[in-house]
N, C-alpha and C. Protein backbone atom coordinates (compact mmCIF):
# COMPACT_ATOMS: atom_id res chain seq x y z
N UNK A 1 -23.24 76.61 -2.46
CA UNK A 1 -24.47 76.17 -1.83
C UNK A 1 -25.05 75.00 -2.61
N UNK A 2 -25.64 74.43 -1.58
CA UNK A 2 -26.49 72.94 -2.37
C UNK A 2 -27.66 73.28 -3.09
N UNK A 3 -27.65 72.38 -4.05
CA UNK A 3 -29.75 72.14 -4.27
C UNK A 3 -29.86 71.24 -3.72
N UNK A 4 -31.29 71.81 -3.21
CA UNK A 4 -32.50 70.45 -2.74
C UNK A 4 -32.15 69.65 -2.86
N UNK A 5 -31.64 68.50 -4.32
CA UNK A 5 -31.34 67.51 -4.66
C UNK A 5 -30.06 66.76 -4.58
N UNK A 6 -29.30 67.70 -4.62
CA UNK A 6 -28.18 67.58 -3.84
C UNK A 6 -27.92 66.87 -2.89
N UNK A 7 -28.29 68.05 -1.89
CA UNK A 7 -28.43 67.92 -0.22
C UNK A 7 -28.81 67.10 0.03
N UNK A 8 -29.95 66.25 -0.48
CA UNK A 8 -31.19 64.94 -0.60
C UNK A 8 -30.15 63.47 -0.57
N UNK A 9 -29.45 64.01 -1.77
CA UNK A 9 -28.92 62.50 -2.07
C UNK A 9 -27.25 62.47 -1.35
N UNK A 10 -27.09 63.89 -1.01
CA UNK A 10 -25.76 63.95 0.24
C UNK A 10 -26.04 63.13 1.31
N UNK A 11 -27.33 63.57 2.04
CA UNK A 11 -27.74 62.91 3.39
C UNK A 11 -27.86 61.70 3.00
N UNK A 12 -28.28 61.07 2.01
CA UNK A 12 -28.95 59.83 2.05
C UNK A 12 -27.49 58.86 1.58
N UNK A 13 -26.67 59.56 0.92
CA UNK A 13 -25.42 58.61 0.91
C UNK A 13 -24.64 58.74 2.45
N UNK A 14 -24.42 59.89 2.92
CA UNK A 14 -23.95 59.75 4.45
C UNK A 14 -24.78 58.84 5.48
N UNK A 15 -26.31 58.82 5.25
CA UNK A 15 -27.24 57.74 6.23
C UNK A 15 -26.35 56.27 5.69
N UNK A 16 -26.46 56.16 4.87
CA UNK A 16 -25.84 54.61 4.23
C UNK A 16 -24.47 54.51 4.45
N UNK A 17 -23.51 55.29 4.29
CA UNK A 17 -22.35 55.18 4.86
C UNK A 17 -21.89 55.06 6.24
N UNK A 18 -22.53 55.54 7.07
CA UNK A 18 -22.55 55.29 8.56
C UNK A 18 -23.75 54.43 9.42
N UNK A 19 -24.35 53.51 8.37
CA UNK A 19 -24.94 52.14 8.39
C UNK A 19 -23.89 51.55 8.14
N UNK A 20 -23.00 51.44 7.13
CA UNK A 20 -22.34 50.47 6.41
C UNK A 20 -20.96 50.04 7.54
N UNK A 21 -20.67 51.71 7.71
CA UNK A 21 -19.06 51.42 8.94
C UNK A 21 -19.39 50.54 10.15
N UNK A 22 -20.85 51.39 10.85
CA UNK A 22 -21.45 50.65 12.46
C UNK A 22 -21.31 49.31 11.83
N UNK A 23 -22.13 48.53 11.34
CA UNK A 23 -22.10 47.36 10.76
C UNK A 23 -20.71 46.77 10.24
N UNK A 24 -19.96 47.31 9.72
CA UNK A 24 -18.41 47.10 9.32
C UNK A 24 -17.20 47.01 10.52
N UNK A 25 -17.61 47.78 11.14
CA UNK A 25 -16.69 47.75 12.54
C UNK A 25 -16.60 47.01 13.89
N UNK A 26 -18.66 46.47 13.78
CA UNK A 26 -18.66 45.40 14.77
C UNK A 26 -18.19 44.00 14.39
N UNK A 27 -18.00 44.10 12.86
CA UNK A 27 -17.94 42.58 12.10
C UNK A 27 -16.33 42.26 12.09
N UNK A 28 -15.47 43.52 11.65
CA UNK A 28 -14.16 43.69 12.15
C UNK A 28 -13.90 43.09 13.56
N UNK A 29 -14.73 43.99 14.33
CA UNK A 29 -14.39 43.67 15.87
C UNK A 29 -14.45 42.04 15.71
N UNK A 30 -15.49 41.43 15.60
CA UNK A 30 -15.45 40.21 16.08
C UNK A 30 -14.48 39.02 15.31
N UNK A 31 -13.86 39.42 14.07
CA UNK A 31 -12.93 39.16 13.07
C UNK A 31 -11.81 38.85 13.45
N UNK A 32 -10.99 40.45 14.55
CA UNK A 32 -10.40 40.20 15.64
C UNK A 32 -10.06 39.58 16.55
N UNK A 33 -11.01 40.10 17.11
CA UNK A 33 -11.02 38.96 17.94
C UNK A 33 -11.05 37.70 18.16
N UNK A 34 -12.09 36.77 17.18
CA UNK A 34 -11.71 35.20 16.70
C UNK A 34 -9.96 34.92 16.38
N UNK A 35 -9.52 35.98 15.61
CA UNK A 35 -8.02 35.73 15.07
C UNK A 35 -7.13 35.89 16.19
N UNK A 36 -7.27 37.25 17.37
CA UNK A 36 -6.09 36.75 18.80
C UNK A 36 -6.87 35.69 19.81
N UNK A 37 -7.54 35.26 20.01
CA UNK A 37 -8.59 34.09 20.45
C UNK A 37 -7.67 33.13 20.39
N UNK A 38 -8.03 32.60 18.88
CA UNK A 38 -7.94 31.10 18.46
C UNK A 38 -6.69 30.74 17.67
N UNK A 39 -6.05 31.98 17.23
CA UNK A 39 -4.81 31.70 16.07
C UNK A 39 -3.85 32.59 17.06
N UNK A 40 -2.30 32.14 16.67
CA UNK A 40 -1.08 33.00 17.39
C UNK A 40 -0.94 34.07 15.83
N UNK A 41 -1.52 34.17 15.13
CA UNK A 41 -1.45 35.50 14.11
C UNK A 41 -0.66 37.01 14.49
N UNK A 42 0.02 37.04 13.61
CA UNK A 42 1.01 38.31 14.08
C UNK A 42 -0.47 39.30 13.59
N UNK A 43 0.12 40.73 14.97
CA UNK A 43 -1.22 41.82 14.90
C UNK A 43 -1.00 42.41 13.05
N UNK A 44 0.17 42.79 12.76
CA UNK A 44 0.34 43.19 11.63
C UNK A 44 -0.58 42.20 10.36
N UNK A 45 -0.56 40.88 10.19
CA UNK A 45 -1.24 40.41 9.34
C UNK A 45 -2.74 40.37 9.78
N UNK A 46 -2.96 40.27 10.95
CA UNK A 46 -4.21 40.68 11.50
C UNK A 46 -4.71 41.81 10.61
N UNK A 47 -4.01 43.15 11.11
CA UNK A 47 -4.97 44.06 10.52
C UNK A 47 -4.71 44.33 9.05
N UNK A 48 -3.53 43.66 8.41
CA UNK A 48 -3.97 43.69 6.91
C UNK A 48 -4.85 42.57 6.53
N UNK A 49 -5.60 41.83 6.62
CA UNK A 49 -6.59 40.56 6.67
C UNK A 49 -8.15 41.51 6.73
N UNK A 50 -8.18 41.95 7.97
CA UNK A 50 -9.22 43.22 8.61
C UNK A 50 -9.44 44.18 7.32
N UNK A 51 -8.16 44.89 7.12
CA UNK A 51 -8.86 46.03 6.30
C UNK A 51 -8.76 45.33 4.60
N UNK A 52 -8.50 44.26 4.14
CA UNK A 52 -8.57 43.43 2.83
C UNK A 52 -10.20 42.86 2.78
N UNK A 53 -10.50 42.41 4.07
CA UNK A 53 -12.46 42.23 4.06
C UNK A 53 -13.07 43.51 4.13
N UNK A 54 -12.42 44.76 4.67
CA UNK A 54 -13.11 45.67 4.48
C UNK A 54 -13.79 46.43 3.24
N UNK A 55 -12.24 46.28 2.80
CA UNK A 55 -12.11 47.14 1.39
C UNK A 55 -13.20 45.98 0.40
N UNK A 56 -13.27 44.42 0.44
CA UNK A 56 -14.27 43.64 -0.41
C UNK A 56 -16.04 44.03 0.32
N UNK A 57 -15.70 44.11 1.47
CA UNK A 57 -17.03 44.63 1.77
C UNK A 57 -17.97 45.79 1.09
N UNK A 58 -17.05 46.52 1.40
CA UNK A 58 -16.84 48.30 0.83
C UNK A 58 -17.82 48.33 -0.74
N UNK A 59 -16.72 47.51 -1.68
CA UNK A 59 -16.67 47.41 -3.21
C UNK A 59 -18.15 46.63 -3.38
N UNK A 60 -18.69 45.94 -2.75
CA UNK A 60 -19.75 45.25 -2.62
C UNK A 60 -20.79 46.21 -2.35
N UNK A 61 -20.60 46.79 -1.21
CA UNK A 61 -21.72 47.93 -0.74
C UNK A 61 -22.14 48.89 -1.85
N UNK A 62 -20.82 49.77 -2.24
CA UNK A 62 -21.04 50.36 -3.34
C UNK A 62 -21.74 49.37 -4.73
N UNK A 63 -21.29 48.43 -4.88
CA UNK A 63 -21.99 48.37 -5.94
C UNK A 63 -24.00 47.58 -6.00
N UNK A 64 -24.04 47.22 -4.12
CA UNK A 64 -25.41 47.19 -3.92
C UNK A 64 -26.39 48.27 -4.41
N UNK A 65 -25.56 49.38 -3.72
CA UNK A 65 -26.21 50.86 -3.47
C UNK A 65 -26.76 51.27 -4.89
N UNK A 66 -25.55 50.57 -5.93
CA UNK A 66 -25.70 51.67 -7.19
C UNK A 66 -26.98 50.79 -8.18
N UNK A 67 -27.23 49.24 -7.61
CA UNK A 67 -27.94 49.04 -8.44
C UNK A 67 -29.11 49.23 -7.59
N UNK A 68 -29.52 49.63 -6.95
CA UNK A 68 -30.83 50.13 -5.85
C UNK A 68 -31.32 50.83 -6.46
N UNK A 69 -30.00 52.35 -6.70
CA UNK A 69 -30.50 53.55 -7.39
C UNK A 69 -30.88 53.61 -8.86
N UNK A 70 -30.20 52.29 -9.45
CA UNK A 70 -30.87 52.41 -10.78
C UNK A 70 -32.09 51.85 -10.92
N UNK A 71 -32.53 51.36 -10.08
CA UNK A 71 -33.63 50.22 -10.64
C UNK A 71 -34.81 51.34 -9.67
N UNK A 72 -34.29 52.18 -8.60
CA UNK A 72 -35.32 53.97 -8.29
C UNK A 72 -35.65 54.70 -9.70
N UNK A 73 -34.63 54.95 -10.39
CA UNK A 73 -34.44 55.53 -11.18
C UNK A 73 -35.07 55.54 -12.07
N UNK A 74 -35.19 54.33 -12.42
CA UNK A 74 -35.79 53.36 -13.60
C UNK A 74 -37.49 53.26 -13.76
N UNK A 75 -37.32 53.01 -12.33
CA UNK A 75 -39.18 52.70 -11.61
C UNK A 75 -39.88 54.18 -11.60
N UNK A 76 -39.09 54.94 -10.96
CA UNK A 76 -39.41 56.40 -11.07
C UNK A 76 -39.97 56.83 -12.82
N UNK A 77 -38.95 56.79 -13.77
CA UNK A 77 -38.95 57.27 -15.26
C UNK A 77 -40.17 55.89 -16.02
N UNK A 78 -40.30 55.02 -15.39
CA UNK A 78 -41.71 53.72 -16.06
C UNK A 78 -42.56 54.19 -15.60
N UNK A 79 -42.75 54.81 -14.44
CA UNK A 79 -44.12 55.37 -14.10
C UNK A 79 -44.67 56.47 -14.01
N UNK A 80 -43.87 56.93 -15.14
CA UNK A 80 -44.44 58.59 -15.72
C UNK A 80 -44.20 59.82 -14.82
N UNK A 81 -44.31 59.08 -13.42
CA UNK A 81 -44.61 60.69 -12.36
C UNK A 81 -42.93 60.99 -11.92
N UNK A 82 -43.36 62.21 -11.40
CA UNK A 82 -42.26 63.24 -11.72
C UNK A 82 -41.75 63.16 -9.86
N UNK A 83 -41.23 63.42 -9.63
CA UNK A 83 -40.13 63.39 -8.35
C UNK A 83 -41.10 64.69 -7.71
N UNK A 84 -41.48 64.79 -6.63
CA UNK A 84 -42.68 65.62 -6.02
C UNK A 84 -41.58 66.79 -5.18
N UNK A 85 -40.61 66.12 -5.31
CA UNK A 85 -39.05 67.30 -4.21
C UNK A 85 -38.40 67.92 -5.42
N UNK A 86 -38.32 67.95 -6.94
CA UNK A 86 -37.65 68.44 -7.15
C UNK A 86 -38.52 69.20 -8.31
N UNK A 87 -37.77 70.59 -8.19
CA UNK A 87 -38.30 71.62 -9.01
C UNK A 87 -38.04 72.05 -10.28
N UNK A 88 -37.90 70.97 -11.46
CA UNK A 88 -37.41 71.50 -12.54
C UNK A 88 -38.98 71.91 -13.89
């Protein structure tokens, strides 16, 4: 079973992860599509091209996310007060 805090920062990485794909998949889509459009590109280098911006996207996201949470973290522990959800 979860804690509170847990569960808290489960949901809130799944909310951001399924921001990140919707947003990742329409940008793919249109990636695509420009490449059978405008270029004779074999589909195979197509979709290794596709998932090579993904994966830099990805590595980017994560490391947005992580400095968000430190600089919460941070702001949280400078201003003395205590997290009002969690019970320690």
């Amino acid at each position: 079973m979860l804690l509170p805090k847990e569960g808290r920062d489960l949901r809130k990485t799944a909310k951001r992860l399924g921001w990140f794909l919707l947003v990742v998949f329409l940008f793919d889509a249109f990636i695509a599509y420009l490449f059978f459009r405008y270029t004779q590109i074999n589909q195979v280098l197509c979709g290794f091209i596709i998932i090579c911006i993904t994966a830099v996207l990805y590595l980017l996201f994560l490391l947005i996310c992580a400095k968000i949470d430190k600089k919460k973290k941070e702001k949280l522990e400078s201003s003395g007060k205590k997290d009002p959800f969690t019970h320690e």
